[in-house]
C-alpha atoms as a PDB file:
ATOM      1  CA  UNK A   1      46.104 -24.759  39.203  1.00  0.00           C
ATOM      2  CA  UNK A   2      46.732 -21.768  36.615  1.00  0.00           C
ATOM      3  CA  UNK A   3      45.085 -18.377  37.294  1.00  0.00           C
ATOM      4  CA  UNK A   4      42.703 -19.499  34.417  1.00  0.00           C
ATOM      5  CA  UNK A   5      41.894 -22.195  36.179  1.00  0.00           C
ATOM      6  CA  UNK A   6      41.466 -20.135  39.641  1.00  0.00           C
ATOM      7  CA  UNK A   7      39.101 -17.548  38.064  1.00  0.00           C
ATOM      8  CA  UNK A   8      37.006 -20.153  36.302  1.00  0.00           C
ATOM      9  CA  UNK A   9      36.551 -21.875  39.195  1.00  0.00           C
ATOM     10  CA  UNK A  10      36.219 -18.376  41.242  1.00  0.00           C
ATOM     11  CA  UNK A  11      33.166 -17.707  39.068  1.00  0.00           C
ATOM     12  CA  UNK A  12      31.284 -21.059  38.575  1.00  0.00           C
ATOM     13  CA  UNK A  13      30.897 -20.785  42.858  1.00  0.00           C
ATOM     14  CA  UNK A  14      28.902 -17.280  41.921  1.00  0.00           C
ATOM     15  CA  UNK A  15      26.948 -18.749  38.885  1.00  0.00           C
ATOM     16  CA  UNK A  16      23.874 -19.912  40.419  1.00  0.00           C
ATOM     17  CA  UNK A  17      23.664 -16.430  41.773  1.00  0.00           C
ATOM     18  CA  UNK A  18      24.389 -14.466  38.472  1.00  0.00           C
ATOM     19  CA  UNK A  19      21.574 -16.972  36.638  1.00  0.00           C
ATOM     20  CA  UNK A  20      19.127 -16.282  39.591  1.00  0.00           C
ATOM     21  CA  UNK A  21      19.627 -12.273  38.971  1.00  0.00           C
ATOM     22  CA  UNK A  22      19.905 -12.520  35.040  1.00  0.00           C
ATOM     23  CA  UNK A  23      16.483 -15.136  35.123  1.00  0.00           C
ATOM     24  CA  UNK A  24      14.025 -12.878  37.562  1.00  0.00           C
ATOM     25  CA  UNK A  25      15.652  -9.445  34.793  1.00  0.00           C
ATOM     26  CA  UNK A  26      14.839 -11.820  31.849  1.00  0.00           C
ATOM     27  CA  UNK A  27      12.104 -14.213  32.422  1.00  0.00           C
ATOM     28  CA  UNK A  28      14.049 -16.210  30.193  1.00  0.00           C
ATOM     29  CA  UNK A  29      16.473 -19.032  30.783  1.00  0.00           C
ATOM     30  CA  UNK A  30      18.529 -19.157  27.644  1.00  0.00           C
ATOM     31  CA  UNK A  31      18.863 -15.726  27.742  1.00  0.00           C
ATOM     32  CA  UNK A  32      19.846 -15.955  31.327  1.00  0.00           C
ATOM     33  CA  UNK A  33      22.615 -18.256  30.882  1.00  0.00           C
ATOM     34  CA  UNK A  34      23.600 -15.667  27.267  1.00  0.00           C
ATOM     35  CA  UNK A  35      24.157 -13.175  30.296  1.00  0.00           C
ATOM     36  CA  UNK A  36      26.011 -15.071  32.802  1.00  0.00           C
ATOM     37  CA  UNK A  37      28.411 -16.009  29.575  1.00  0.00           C
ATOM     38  CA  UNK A  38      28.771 -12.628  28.482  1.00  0.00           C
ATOM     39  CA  UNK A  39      30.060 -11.698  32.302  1.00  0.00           C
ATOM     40  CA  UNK A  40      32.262 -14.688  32.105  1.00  0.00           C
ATOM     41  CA  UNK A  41      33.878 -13.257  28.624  1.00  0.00           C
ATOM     42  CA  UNK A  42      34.043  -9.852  30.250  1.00  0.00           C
ATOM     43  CA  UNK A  43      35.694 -11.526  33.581  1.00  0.00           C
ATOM     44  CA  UNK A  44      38.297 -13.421  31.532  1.00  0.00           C
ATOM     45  CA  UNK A  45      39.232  -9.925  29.328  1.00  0.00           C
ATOM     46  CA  UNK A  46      39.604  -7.996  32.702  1.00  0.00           C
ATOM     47  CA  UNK A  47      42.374  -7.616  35.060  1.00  0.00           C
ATOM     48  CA  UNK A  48      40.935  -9.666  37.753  1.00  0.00           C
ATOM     49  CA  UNK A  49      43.540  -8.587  40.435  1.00  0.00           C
ATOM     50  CA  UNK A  50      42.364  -4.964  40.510  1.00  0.00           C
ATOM     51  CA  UNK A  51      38.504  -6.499  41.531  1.00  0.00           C
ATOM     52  CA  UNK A  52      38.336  -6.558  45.377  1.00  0.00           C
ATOM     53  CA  UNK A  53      34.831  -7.944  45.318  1.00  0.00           C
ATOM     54  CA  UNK A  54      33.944 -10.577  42.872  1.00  0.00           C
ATOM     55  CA  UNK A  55      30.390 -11.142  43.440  1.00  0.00           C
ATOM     56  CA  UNK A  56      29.762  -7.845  43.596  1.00  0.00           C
ATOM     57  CA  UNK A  57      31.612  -7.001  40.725  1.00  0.00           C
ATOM     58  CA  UNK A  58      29.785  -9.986  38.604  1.00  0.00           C
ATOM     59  CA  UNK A  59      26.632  -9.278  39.521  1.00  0.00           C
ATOM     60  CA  UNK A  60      27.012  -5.211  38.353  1.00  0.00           C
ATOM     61  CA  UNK A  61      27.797  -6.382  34.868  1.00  0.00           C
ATOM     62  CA  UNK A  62      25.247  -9.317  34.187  1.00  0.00           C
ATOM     63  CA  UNK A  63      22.923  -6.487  35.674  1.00  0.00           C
ATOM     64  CA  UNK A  64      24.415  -3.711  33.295  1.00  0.00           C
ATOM     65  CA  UNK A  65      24.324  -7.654  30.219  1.00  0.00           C
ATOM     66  CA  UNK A  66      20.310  -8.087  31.216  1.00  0.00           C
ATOM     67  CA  UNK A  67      19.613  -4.162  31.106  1.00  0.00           C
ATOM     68  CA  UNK A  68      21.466  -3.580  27.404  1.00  0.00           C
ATOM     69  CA  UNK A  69      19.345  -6.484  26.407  1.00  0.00           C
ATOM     70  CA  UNK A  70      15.538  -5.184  28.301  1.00  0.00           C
ATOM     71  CA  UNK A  71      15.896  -2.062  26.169  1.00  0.00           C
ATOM     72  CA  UNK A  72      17.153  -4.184  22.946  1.00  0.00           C
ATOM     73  CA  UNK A  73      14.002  -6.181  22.980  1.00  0.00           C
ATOM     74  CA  UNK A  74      12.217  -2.613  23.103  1.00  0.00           C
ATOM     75  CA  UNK A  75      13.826  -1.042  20.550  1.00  0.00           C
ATOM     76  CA  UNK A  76      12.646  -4.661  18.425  1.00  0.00           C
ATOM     77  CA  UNK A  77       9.998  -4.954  19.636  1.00  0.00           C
ATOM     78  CA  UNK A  78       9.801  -8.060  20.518  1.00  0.00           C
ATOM     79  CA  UNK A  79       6.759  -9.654  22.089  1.00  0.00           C
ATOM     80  CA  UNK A  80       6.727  -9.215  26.252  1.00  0.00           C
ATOM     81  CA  UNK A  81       6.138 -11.602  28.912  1.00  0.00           C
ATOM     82  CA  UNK A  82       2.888  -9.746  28.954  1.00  0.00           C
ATOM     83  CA  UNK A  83       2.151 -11.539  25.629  1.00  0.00           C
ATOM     84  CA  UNK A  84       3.570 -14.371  26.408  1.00  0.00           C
ATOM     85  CA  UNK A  85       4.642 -16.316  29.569  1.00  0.00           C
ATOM     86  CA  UNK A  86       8.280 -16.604  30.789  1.00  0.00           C
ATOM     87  CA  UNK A  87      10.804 -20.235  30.543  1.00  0.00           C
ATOM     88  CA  UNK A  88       9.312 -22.167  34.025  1.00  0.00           C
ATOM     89  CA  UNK A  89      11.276 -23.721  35.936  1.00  0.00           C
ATOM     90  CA  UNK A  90      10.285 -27.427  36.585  1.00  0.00           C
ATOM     91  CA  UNK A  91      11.687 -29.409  39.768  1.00  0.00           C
ATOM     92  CA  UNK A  92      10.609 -32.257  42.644  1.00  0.00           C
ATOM     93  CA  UNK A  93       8.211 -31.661  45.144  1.00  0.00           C
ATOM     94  CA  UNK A  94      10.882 -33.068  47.527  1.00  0.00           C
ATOM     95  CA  UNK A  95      13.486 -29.790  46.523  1.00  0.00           C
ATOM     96  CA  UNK A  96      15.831 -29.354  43.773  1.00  0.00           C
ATOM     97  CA  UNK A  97      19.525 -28.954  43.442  1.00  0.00           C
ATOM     98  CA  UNK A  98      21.516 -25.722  44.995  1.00  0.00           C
ATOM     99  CA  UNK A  99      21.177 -24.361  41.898  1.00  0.00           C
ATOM    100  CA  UNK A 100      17.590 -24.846  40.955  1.00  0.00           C
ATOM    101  CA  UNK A 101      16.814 -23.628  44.940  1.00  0.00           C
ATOM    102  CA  UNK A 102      18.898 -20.472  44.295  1.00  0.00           C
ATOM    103  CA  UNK A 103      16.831 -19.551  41.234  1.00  0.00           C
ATOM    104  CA  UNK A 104      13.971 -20.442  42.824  1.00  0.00           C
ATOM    105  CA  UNK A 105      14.286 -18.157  46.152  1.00  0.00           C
ATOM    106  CA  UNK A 106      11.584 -15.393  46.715  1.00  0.00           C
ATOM    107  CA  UNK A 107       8.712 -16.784  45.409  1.00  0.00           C
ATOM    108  CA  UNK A 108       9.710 -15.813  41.672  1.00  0.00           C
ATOM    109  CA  UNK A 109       6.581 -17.207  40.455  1.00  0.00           C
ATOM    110  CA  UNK A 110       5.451 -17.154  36.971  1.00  0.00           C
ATOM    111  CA  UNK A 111       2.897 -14.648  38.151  1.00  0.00           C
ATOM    112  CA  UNK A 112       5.715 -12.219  39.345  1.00  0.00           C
ATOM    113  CA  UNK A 113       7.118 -12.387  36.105  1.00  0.00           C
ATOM    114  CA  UNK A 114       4.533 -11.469  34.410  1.00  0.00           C
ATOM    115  CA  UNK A 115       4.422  -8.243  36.112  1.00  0.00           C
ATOM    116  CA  UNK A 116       8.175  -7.365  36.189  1.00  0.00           C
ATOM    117  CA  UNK A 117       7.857  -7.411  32.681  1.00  0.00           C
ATOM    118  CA  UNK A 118       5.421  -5.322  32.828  1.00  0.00           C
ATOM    119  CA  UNK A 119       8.109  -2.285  34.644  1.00  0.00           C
ATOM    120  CA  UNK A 120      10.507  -0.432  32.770  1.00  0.00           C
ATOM    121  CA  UNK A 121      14.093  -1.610  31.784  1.00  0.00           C
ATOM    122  CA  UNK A 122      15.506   0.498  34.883  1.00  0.00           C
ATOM    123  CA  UNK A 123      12.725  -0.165  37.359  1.00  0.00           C
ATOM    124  CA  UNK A 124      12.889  -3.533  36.904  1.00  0.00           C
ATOM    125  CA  UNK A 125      16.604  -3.664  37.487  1.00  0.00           C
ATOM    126  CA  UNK A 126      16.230  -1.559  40.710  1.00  0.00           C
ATOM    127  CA  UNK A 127      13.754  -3.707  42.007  1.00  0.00           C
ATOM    128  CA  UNK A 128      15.538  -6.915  41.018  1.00  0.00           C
ATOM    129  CA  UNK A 129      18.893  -5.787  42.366  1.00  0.00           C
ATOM    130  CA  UNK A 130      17.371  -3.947  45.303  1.00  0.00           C
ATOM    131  CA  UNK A 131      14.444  -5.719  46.731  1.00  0.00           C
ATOM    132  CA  UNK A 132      15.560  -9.424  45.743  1.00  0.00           C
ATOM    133  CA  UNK A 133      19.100  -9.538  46.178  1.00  0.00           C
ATOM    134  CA  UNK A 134      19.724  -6.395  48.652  1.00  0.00           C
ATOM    135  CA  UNK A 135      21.921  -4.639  46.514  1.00  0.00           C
ATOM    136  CA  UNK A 136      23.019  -0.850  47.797  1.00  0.00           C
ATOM    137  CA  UNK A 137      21.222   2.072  45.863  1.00  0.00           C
ATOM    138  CA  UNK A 138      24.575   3.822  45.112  1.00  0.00           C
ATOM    139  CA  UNK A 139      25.778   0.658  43.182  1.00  0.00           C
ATOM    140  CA  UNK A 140      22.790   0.269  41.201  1.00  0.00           C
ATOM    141  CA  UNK A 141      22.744   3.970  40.462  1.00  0.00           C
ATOM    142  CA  UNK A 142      26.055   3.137  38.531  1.00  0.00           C
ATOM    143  CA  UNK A 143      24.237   0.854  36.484  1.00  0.00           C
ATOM    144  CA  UNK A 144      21.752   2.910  35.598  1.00  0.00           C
ATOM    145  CA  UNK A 145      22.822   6.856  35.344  1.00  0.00           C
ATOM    146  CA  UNK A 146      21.331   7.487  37.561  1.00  0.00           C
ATOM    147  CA  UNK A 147      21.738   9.756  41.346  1.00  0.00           C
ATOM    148  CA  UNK A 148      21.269   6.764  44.104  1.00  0.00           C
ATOM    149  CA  UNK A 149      17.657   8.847  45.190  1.00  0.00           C
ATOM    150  CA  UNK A 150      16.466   8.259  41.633  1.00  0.00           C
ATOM    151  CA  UNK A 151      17.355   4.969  41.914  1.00  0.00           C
ATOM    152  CA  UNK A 152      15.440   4.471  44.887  1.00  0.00           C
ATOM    153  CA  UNK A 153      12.416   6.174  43.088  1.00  0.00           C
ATOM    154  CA  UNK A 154      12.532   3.540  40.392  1.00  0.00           C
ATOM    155  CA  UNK A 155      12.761   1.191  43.082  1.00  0.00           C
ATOM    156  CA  UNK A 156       9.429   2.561  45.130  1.00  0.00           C
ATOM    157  CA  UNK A 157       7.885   2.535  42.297  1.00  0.00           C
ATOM    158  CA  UNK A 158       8.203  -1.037  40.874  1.00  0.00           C
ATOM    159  CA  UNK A 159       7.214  -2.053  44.272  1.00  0.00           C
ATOM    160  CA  UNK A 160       4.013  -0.549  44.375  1.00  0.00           C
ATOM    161  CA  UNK A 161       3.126  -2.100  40.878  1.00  0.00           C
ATOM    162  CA  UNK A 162       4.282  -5.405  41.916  1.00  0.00           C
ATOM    163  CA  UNK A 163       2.233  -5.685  44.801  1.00  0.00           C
ATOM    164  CA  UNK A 164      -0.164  -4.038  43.425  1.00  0.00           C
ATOM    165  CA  UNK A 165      -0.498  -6.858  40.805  1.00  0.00           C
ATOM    166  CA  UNK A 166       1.092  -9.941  42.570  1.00  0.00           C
ATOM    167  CA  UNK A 167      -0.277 -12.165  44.832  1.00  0.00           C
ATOM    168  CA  UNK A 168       1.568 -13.895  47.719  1.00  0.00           C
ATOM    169  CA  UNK A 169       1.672 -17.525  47.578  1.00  0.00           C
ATOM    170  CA  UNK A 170       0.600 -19.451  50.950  1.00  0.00           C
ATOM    171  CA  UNK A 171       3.680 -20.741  51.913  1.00  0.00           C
ATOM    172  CA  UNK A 172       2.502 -24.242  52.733  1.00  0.00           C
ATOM    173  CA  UNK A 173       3.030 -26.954  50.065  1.00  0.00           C
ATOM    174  CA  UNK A 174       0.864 -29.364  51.549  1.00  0.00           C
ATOM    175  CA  UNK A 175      -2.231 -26.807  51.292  1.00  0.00           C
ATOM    176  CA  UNK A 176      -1.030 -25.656  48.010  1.00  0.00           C
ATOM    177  CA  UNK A 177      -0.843 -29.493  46.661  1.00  0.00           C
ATOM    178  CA  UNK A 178      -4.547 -30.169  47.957  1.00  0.00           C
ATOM    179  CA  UNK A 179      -5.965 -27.049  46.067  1.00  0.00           C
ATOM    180  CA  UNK A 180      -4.425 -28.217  42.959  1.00  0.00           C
ATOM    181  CA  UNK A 181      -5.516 -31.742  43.600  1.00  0.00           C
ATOM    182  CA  UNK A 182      -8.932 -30.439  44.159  1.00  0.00           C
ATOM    183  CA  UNK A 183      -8.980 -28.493  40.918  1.00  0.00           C
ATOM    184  CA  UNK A 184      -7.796 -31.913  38.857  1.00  0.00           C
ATOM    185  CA  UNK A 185     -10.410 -33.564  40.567  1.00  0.00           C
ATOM    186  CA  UNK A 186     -13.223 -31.058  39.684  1.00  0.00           C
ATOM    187  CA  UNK A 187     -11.682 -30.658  36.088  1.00  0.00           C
ATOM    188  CA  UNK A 188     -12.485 -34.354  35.485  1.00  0.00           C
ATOM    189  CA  UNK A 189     -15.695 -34.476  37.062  1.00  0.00           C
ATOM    190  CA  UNK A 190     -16.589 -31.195  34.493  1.00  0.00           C
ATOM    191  CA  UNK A 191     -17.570 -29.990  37.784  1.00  0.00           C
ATOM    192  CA  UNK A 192     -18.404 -25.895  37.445  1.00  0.00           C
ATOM    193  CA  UNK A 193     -19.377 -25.367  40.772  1.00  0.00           C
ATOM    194  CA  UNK A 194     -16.291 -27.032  42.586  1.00  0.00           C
ATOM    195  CA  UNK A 195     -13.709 -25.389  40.400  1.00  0.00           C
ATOM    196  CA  UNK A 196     -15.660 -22.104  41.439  1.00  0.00           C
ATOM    197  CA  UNK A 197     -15.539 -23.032  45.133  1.00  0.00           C
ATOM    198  CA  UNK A 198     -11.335 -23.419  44.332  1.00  0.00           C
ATOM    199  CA  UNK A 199     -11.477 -19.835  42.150  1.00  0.00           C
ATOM    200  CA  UNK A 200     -10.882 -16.605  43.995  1.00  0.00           C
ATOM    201  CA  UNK A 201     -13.208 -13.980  42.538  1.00  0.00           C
ATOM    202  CA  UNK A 202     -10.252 -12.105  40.951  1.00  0.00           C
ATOM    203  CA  UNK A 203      -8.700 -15.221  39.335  1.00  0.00           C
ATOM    204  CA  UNK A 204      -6.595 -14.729  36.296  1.00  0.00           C
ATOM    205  CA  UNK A 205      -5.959 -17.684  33.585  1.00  0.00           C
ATOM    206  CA  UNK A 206      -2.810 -17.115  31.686  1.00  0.00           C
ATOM    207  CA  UNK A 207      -3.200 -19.962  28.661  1.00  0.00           C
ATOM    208  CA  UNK A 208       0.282 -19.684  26.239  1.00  0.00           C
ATOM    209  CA  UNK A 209       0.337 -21.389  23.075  1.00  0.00           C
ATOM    210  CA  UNK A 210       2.678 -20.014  21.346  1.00  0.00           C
ATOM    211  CA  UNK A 211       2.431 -18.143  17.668  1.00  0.00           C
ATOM    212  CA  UNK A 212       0.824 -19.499  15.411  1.00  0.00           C
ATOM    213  CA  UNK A 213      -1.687 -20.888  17.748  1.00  0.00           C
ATOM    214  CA  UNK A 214      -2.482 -17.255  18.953  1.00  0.00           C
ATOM    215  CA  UNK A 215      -0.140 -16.315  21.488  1.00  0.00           C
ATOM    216  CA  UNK A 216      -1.228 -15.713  25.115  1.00  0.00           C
ATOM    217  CA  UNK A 217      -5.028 -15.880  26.033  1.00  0.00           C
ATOM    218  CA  UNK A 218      -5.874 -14.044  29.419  1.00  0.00           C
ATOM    219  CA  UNK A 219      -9.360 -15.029  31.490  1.00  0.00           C
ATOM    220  CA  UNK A 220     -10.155 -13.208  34.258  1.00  0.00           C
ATOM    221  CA  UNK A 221     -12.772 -13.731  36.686  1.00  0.00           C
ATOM    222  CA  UNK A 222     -13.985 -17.007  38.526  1.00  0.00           C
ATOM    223  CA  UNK A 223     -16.962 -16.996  36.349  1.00  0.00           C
ATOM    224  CA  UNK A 224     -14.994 -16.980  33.327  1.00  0.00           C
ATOM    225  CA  UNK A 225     -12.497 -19.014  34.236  1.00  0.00           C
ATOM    226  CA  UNK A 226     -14.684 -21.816  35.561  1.00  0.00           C
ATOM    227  CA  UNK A 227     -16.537 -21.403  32.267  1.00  0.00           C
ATOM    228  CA  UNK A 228     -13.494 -23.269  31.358  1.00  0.00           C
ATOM    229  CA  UNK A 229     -14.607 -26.425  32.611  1.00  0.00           C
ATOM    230  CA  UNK A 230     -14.972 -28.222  29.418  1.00  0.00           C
ATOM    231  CA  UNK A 231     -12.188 -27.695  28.672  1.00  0.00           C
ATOM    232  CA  UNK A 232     -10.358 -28.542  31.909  1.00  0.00           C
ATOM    233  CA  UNK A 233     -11.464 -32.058  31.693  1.00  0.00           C
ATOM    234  CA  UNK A 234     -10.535 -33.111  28.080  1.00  0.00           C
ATOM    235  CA  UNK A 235      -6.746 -31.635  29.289  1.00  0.00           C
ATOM    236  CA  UNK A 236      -7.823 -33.913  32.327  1.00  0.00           C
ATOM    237  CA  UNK A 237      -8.821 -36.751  31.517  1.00  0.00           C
ATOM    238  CA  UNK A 238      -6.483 -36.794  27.956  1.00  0.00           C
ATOM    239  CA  UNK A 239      -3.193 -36.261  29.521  1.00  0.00           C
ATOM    240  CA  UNK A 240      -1.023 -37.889  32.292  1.00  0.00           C
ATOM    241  CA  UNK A 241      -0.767 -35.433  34.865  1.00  0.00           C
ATOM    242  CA  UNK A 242       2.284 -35.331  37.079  1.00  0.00           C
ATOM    243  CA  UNK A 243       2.493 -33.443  40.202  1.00  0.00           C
ATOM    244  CA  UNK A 244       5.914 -31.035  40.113  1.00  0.00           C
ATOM    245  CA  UNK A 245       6.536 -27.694  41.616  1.00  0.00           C
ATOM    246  CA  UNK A 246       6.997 -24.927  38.688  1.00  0.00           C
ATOM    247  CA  UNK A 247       8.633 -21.586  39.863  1.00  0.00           C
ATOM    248  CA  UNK A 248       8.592 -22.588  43.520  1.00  0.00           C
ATOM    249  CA  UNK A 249       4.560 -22.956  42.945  1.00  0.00           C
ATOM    250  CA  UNK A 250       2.458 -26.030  42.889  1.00  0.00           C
ATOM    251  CA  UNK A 251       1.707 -27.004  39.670  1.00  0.00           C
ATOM    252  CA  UNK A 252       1.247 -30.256  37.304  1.00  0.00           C
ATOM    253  CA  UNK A 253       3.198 -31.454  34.201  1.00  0.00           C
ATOM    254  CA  UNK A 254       0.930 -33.070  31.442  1.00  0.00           C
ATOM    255  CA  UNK A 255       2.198 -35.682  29.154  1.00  0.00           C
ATOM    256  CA  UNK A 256       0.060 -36.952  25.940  1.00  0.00           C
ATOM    257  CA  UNK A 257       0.970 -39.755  23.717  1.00  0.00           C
ATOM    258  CA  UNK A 258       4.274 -39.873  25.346  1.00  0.00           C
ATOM    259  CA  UNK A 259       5.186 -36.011  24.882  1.00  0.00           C
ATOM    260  CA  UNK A 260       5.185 -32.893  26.994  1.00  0.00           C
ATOM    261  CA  UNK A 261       1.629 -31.168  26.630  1.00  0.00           C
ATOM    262  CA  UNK A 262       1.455 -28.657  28.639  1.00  0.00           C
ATOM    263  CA  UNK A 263       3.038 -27.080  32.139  1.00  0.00           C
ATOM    264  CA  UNK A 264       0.887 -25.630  34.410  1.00  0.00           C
ATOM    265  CA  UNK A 265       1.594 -23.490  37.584  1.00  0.00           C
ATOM    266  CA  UNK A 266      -1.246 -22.366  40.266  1.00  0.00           C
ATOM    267  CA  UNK A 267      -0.716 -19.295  42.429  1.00  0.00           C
ATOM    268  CA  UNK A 268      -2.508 -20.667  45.310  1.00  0.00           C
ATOM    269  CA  UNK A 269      -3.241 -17.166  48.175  1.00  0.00           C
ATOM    270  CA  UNK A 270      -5.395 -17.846  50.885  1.00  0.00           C
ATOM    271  CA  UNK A 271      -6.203 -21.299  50.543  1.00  0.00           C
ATOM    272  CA  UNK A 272      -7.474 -20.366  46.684  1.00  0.00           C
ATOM    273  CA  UNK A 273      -6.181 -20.366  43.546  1.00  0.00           C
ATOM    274  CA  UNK A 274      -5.983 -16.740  41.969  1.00  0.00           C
ATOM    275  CA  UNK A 275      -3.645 -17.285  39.398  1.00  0.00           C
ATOM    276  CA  UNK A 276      -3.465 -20.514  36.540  1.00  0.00           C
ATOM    277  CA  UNK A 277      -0.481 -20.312  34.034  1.00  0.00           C
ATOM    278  CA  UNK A 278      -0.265 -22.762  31.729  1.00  0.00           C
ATOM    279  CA  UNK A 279       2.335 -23.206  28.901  1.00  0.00           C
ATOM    280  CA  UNK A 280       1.347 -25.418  25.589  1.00  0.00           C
ATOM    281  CA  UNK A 281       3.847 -23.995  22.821  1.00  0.00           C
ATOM    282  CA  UNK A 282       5.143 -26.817  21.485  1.00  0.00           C
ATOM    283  CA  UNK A 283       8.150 -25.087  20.673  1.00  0.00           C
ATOM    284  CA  UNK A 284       9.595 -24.109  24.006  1.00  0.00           C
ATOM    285  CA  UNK A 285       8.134 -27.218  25.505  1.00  0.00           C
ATOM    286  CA  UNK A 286      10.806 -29.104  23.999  1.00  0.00           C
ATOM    287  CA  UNK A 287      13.319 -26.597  24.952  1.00  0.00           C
ATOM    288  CA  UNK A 288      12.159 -27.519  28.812  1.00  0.00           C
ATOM    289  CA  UNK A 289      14.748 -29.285  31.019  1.00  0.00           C
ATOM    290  CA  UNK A 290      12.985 -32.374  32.607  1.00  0.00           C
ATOM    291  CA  UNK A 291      15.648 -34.318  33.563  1.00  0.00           C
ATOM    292  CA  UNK A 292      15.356 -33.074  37.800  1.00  0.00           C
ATOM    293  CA  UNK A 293      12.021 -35.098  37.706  1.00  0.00           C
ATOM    294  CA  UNK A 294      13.251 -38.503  38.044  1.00  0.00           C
ATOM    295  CA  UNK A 295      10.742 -41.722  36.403  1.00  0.00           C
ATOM    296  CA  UNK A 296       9.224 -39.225  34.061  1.00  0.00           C
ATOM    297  CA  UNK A 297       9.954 -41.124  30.741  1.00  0.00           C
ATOM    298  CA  UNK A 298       8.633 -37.734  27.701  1.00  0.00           C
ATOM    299  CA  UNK A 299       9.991 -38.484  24.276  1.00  0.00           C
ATOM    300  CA  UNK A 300      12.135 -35.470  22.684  1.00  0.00           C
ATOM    301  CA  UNK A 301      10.762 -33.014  20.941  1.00  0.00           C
ATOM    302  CA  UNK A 302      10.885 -32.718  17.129  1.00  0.00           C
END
């Protein structure tokens, strides 16, 4: 084996890691795996015999890749997750591969990711290096310029946003899975009152589109969102609805006419549903990797 060889294989055993940390900075898979290349590039370039850590030393530059590009899409401005909701990720109820369980640890739901993008460029890397993956202070003041107690400030207060604005998920799948079987059911009965029995009062519906449809709608409210019932059952009763988890989450994938409709991911904290995320741009839906849920026959997209 060449040294080429050695460091490529070196760095494909962190890669799951480096996509997990450049996905939860992101919210964005292609971008994710844009930043786990560019380390790769930069890795190759280096003198790898000088680096004494090599995880560590990876996962400082595809944080230092995924903050360069945070403050790009400012200074673009681009749409946010805020507007629009981050790349799911789709596996079996029965568990994934390494990989998928690596970028799936934590609970990064789709509902977290919403609100990291709602943090600065530099919180949100403190929090995500920090909190998530235990990183030291002092190395992530290196990142970003900053003294390791402003670092930490960034840190503190990320953390108070996000659980100020983030609900736990119940950790059993089982109860999860009946709440979202519940919902289908009441969505095809056009029952309002059940799906408001399911609702909490605080519920928020996160409906994406994509442009030109009009972007991101937001409902909030069990009222408002059960007002949705009509709604609900025509998606219901229309479309093939597949049990999968998305982000970790209970959720459904919805096939019409052969073709990915629409992903949808429940939040499901104390035995009800508070948040409902559900993805319809035809666009990235045929970006979406499918392939982990086996017998699921969905044409291409165009």
């Amino acid at each position: 084996m060449t040294p080429h060889d050695f460091l490529a294989a070196e760095f494909e055993g962190h890669r799951p890691h480096l996509k997990a940390v450049a996905y939860r900075m992101l919210g964005s898979l292609a971008e994710a795996d844009d930043a786990v290349q560019e380390a790769w590039l930069r890795l190759a370039r280096s003198d790898a015999g000088d680096i004494d850590n090599l995880g560590g030393w990876l996962t400082t530059v595809v944080g230092r890749v995924c903050l360069d590009m945070l403050r790009a899409r400012r200074i673009r401005g681009e749409r946010s997750l805020e507007e629009h909701l981050p790349d799911p990720v789709i596996t079996r109820e029965d568990g994934g591969d390494p990989e998928e369980q690596v970028m799936l640890a934590d609970s990064v739901g789709l509902a977290l990711l919403v609100v990291l993008e709602s943090l600065s460029p530099a919180e949100r890397l403190a929090f995500v290096l920090h909190d998530m993956f235990g990183m030291p202070f002092a190395q992530i003041a290196r990142i970003v310029d900053r003294t390791p107690d402003a670092t930490k400030k960034l840190a503190s207060r990320a953390r108070l946003r996000v659980r100020g604005a983030a609900a736990v998920p119940d950790p059993d799948p089982v109860g999860q899975r009946q709440a979202v079987d519940a919902f289908l059911a009441a969505a095809r009965g056009g029952d309002f009152d059940a799906l408001l029995g399911l609702l909490d009062p605080e519920v928020v519906l996160r409906a994406d589109a994509g442009l030109p449809a009009g972007g991101m709608k937001v409902v909030r409210g069990a009222g408002a969102v059960a007002a949705q019932a009509a709604t609900f059952r025509r998606m219901a009763t229309a479309a093939d609805a597949h049990p999968a988890l998305v982000n970790g989450n209970a959720g459904l994938v919805n096939i019409l006419g052969g073709r990915l409709f629409s992903v949808m991911s429940f939040t499901v904290s104390g035995g009800r549903i508070v948040a409902i995320d559900i993805l319809s741009d035809p666009d990235r839906l045929a970006r979406l990797d499918l392939i982990a849920l086996d017998g699921l026959d969905v044409l291409p997209g165009d």
